[in-house]
Protein backbone atom coordinates (compact mmCIF):
# COMPACT_ATOMS: atom_id res chain seq x y z
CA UNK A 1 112.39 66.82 130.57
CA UNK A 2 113.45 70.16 132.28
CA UNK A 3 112.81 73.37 130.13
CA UNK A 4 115.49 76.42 130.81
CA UNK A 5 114.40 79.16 133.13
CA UNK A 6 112.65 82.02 130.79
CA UNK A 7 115.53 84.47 131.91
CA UNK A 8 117.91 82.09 129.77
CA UNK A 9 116.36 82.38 126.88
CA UNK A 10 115.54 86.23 126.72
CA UNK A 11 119.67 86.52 127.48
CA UNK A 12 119.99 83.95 124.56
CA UNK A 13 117.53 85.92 122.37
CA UNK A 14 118.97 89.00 123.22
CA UNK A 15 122.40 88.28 122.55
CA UNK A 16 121.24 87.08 119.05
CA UNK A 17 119.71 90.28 117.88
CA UNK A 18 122.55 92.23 119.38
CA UNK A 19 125.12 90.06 116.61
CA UNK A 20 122.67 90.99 114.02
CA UNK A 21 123.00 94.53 114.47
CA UNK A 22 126.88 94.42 114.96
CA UNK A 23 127.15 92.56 111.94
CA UNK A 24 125.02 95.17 109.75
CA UNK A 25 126.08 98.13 111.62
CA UNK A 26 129.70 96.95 111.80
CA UNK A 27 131.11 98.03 107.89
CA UNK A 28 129.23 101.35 107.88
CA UNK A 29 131.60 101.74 111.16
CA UNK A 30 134.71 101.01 109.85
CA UNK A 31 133.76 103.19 106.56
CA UNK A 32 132.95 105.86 108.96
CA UNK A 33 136.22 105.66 110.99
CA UNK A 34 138.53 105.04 107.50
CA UNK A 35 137.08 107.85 105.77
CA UNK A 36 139.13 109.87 108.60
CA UNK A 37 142.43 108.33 107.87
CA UNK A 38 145.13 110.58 107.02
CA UNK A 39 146.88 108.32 104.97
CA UNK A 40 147.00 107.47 101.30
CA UNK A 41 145.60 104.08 101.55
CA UNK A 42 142.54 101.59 102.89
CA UNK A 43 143.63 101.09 106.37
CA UNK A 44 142.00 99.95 109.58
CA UNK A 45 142.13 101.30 112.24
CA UNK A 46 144.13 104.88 110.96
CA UNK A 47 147.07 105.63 112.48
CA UNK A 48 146.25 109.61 111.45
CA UNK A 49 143.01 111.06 111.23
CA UNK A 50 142.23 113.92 109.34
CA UNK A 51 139.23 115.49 107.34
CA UNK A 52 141.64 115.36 104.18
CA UNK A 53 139.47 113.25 102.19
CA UNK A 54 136.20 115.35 102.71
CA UNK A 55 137.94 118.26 101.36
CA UNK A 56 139.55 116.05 98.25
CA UNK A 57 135.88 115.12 97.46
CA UNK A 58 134.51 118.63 97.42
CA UNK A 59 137.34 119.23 94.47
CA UNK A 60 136.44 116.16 92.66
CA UNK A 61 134.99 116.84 89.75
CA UNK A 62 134.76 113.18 88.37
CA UNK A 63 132.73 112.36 91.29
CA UNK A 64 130.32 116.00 91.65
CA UNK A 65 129.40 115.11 88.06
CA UNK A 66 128.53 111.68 88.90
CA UNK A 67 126.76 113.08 91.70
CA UNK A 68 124.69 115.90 89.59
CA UNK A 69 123.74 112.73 86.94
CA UNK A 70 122.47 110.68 89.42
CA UNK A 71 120.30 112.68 90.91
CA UNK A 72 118.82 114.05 88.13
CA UNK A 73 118.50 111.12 86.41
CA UNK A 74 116.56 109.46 89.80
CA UNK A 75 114.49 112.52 90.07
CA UNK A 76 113.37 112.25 86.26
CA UNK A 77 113.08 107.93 86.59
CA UNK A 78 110.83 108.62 89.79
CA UNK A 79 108.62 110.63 88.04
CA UNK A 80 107.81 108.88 85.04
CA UNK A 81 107.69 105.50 87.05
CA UNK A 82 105.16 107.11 89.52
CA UNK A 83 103.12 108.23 86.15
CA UNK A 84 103.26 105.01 84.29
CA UNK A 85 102.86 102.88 87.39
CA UNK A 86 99.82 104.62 88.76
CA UNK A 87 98.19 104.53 85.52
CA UNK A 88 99.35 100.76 85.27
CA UNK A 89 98.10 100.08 88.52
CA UNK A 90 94.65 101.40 88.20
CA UNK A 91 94.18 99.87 85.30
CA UNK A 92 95.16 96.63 87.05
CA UNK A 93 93.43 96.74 90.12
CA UNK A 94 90.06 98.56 88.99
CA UNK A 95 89.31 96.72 85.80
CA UNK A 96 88.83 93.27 84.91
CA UNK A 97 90.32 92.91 81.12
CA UNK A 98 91.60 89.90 78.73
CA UNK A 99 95.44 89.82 79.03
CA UNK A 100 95.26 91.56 82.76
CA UNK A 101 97.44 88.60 84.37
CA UNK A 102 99.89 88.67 81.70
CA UNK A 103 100.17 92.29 82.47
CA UNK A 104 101.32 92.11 86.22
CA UNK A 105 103.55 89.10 85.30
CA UNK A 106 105.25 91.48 82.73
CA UNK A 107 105.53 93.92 85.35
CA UNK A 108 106.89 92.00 87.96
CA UNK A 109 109.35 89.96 85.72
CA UNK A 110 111.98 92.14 85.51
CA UNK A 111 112.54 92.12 89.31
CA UNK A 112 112.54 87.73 88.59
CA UNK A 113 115.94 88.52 86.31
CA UNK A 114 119.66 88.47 87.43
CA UNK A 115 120.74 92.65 87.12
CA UNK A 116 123.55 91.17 84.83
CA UNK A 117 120.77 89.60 82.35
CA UNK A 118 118.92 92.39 82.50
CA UNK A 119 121.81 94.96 81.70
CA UNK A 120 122.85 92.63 78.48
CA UNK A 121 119.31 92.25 77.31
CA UNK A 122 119.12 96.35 77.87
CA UNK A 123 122.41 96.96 75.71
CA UNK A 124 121.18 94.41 72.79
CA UNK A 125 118.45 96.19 72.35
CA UNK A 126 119.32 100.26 73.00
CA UNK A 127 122.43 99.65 71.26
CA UNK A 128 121.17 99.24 67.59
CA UNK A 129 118.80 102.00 68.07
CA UNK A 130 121.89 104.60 69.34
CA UNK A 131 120.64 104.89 72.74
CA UNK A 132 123.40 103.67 74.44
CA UNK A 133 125.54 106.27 76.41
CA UNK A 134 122.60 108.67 76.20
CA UNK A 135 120.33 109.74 79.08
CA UNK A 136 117.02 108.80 77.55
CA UNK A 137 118.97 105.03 77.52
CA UNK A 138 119.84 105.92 81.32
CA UNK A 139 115.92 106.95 82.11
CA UNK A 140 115.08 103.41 79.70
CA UNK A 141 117.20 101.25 81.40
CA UNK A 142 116.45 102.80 85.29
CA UNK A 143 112.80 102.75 84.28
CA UNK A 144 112.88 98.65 83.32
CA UNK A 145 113.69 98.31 87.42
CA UNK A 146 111.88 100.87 89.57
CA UNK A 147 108.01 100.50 87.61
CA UNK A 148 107.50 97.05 88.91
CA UNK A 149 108.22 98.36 92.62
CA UNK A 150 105.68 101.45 91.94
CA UNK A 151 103.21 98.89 90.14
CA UNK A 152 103.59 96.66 92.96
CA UNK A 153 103.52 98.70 95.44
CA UNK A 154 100.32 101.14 94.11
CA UNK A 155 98.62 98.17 93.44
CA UNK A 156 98.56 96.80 97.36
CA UNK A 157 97.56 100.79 98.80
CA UNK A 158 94.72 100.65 96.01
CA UNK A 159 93.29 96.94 97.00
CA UNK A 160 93.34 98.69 100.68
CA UNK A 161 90.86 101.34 99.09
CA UNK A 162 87.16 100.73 99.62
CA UNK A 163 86.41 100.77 95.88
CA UNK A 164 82.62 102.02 97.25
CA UNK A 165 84.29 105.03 98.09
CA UNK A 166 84.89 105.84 94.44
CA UNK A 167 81.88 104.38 93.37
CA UNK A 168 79.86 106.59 95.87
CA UNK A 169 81.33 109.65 93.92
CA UNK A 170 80.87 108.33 90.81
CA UNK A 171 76.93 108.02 91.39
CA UNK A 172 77.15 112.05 92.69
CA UNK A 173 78.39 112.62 89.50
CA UNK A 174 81.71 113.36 90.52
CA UNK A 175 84.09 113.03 86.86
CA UNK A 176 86.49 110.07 86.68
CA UNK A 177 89.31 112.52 87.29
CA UNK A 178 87.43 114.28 89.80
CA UNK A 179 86.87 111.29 91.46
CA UNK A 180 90.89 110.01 91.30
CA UNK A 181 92.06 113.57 92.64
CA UNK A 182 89.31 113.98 95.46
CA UNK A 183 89.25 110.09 96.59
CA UNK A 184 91.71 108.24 95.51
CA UNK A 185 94.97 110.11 95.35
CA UNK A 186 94.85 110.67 98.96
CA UNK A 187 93.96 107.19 100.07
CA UNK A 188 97.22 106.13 98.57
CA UNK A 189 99.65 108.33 99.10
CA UNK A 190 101.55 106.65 101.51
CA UNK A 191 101.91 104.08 98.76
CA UNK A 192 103.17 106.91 96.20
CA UNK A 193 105.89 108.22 98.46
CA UNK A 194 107.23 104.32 99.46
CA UNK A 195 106.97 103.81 95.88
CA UNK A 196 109.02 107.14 94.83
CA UNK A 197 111.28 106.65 97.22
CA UNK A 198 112.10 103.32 96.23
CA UNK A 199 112.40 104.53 92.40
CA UNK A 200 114.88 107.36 93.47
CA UNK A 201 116.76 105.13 95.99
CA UNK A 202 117.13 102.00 93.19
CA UNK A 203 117.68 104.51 90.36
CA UNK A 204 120.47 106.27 93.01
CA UNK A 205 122.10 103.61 93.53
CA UNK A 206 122.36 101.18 90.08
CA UNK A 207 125.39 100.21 89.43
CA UNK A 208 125.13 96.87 87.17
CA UNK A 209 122.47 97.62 84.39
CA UNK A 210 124.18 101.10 84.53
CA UNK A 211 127.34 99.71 83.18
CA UNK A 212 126.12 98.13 80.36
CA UNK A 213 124.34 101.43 78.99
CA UNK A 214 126.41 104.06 79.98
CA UNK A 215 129.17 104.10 77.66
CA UNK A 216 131.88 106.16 77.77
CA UNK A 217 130.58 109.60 78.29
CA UNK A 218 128.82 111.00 81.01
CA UNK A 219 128.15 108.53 83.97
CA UNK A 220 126.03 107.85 87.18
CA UNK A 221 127.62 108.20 90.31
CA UNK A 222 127.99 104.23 91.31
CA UNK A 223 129.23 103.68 88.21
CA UNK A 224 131.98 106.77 88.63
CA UNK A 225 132.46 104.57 91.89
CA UNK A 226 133.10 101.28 90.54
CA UNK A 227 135.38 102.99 87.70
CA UNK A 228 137.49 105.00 90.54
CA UNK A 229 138.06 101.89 93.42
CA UNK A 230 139.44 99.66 90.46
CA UNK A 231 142.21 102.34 90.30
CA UNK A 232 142.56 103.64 93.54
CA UNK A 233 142.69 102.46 97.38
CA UNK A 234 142.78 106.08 99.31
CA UNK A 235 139.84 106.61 101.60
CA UNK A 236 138.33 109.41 99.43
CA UNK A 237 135.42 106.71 98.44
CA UNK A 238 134.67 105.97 102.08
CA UNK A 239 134.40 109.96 102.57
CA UNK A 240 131.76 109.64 99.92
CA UNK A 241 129.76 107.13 101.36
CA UNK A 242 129.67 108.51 104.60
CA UNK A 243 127.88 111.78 102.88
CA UNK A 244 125.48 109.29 100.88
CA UNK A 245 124.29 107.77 104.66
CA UNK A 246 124.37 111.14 106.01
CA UNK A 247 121.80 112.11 102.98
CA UNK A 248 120.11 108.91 103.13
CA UNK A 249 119.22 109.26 107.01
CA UNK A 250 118.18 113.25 106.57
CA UNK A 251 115.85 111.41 103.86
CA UNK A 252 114.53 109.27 106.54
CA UNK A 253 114.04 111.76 109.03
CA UNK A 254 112.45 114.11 106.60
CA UNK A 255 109.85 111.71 105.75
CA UNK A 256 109.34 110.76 109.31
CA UNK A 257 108.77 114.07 110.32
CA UNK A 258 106.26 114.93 107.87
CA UNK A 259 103.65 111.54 107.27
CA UNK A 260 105.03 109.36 109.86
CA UNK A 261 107.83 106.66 108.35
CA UNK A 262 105.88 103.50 110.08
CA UNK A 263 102.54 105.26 108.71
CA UNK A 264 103.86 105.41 105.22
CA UNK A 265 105.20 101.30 105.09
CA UNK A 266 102.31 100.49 106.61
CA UNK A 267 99.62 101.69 104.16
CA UNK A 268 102.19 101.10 101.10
């Protein structure tokens, strides 16, 4: 049996991973290149182009507030998720307790459940209590899906630690605190920041559990979305979401520049 020359198949392979990255790369294009359109309407290509729809979304108010929500609702979610997770994580991975496997399946199931479960179960049980269409529901519901990725993810950067390390300070008499702030907390870092920036990025970007606890006052910016493209088909949401990737990718670069992006996956 004759095998193809080499050449063949790096052309073959080649080829391959070029369709891959059309095919992801391909809607942001035509987002990009729509958000331009002069017109009134979802159109591709535009037979106008014009920054029209960038300057409708600065005036937006519906969609600033959405904006100013969001973001304060993923910095506040990332915070307390990076407090209880580290804390839940420790716990996990440094002590050896009755009930400690229940524990990480508890944190880990609610990434097992459908987003539209999760969202009912959510509303059931905020809704009797008044919590609904409140921000503490917001932070409630937000926090049931980013603490399992901070859990998780803590919990691999601290079984990279050398526990001796700790242990070593802890026979200097170095406090338990001391010990977390000195050793510890620096060891895992990486893991903190890919674990924040997964809390902020999930929180950012719910749309479904959001939904089912928002109500019908203030709202998070996907959900403002959502609400808006069941009404409307002008390019104004494609504007937006070319200044989301634009954010997203300063993010990116940000983080690259300052601990190295392949630095901080790597130890998370």
């Amino acid at each position: 049996m004759k095998y193809l020359p080499e050449a063949i198949y790096r052309t073959i392979g080649a080829v391959v991973v070029i369709a891959c990255y059309l095919f992801l790369l391909a809607p942001l294009l035509v987002v990009f290149v729509i958000s331009f359109d002069a017109g009134a309407n979802l159109e591709f290509p535009p037979k106008e182009w014009s920054l029209r729809w960038y300057a409708e979304l600065a005036g937006n108010s519906e969609f600033l507030e959405g904006l100013r929500v969001s973001l304060v609702l993923g910095l506040v979610v990332t915070a307390v998720s990076l407090i209880v997770g580290v804390t839940a994580a420790l716990a996990l991975t440094r002590y050896d307790f009755t009930g400690r496997d229940g524990l990480v399946g508890l944190f880990t199931s609610p990434l097992l459940l459908p987003s539209v479960v999760l969202g009912l179960a959510l509303l059931l049980v905020l809704g009797p209590v008044g919590l609904v269409g409140t921000y503490p529901g917001l932070v409630l519901a937000h926090l049931s899906l980013t603490i399992p990725y901070v859990v998780r993810t803590v919990m691999m950067s601290l079984n990279a630690v050398d526990a001796s390390c700790e242990q070593a300070a802890r026979t200097l008499g170095a406090s338990p605190f001391t010990t977390f702030r000195r050793i510890t907390l620096p060891l895992i870092t990486p893991g903190l920041i890919a674990g924040g920036a997964l809390s902020f990025i999930i929180s950012f970007d719910e749309a479904v559990v959001s939904l089912f606890v928002v109500g019908t006052g203030r709202t998070t910016l996907p959900v403002v979305v959502f609400r808006y493209v069941s009404n409307n088909t002008d390019p104004q949401v494609a504007a937006l979401s070319v200044v989301l990737i634009v954010f997203s990718l300063a993010a990116v670069v940000l983080i690259e520049r300052a601990l190295g992006l392949k630095r901080v996956l790597s130890r998370a």
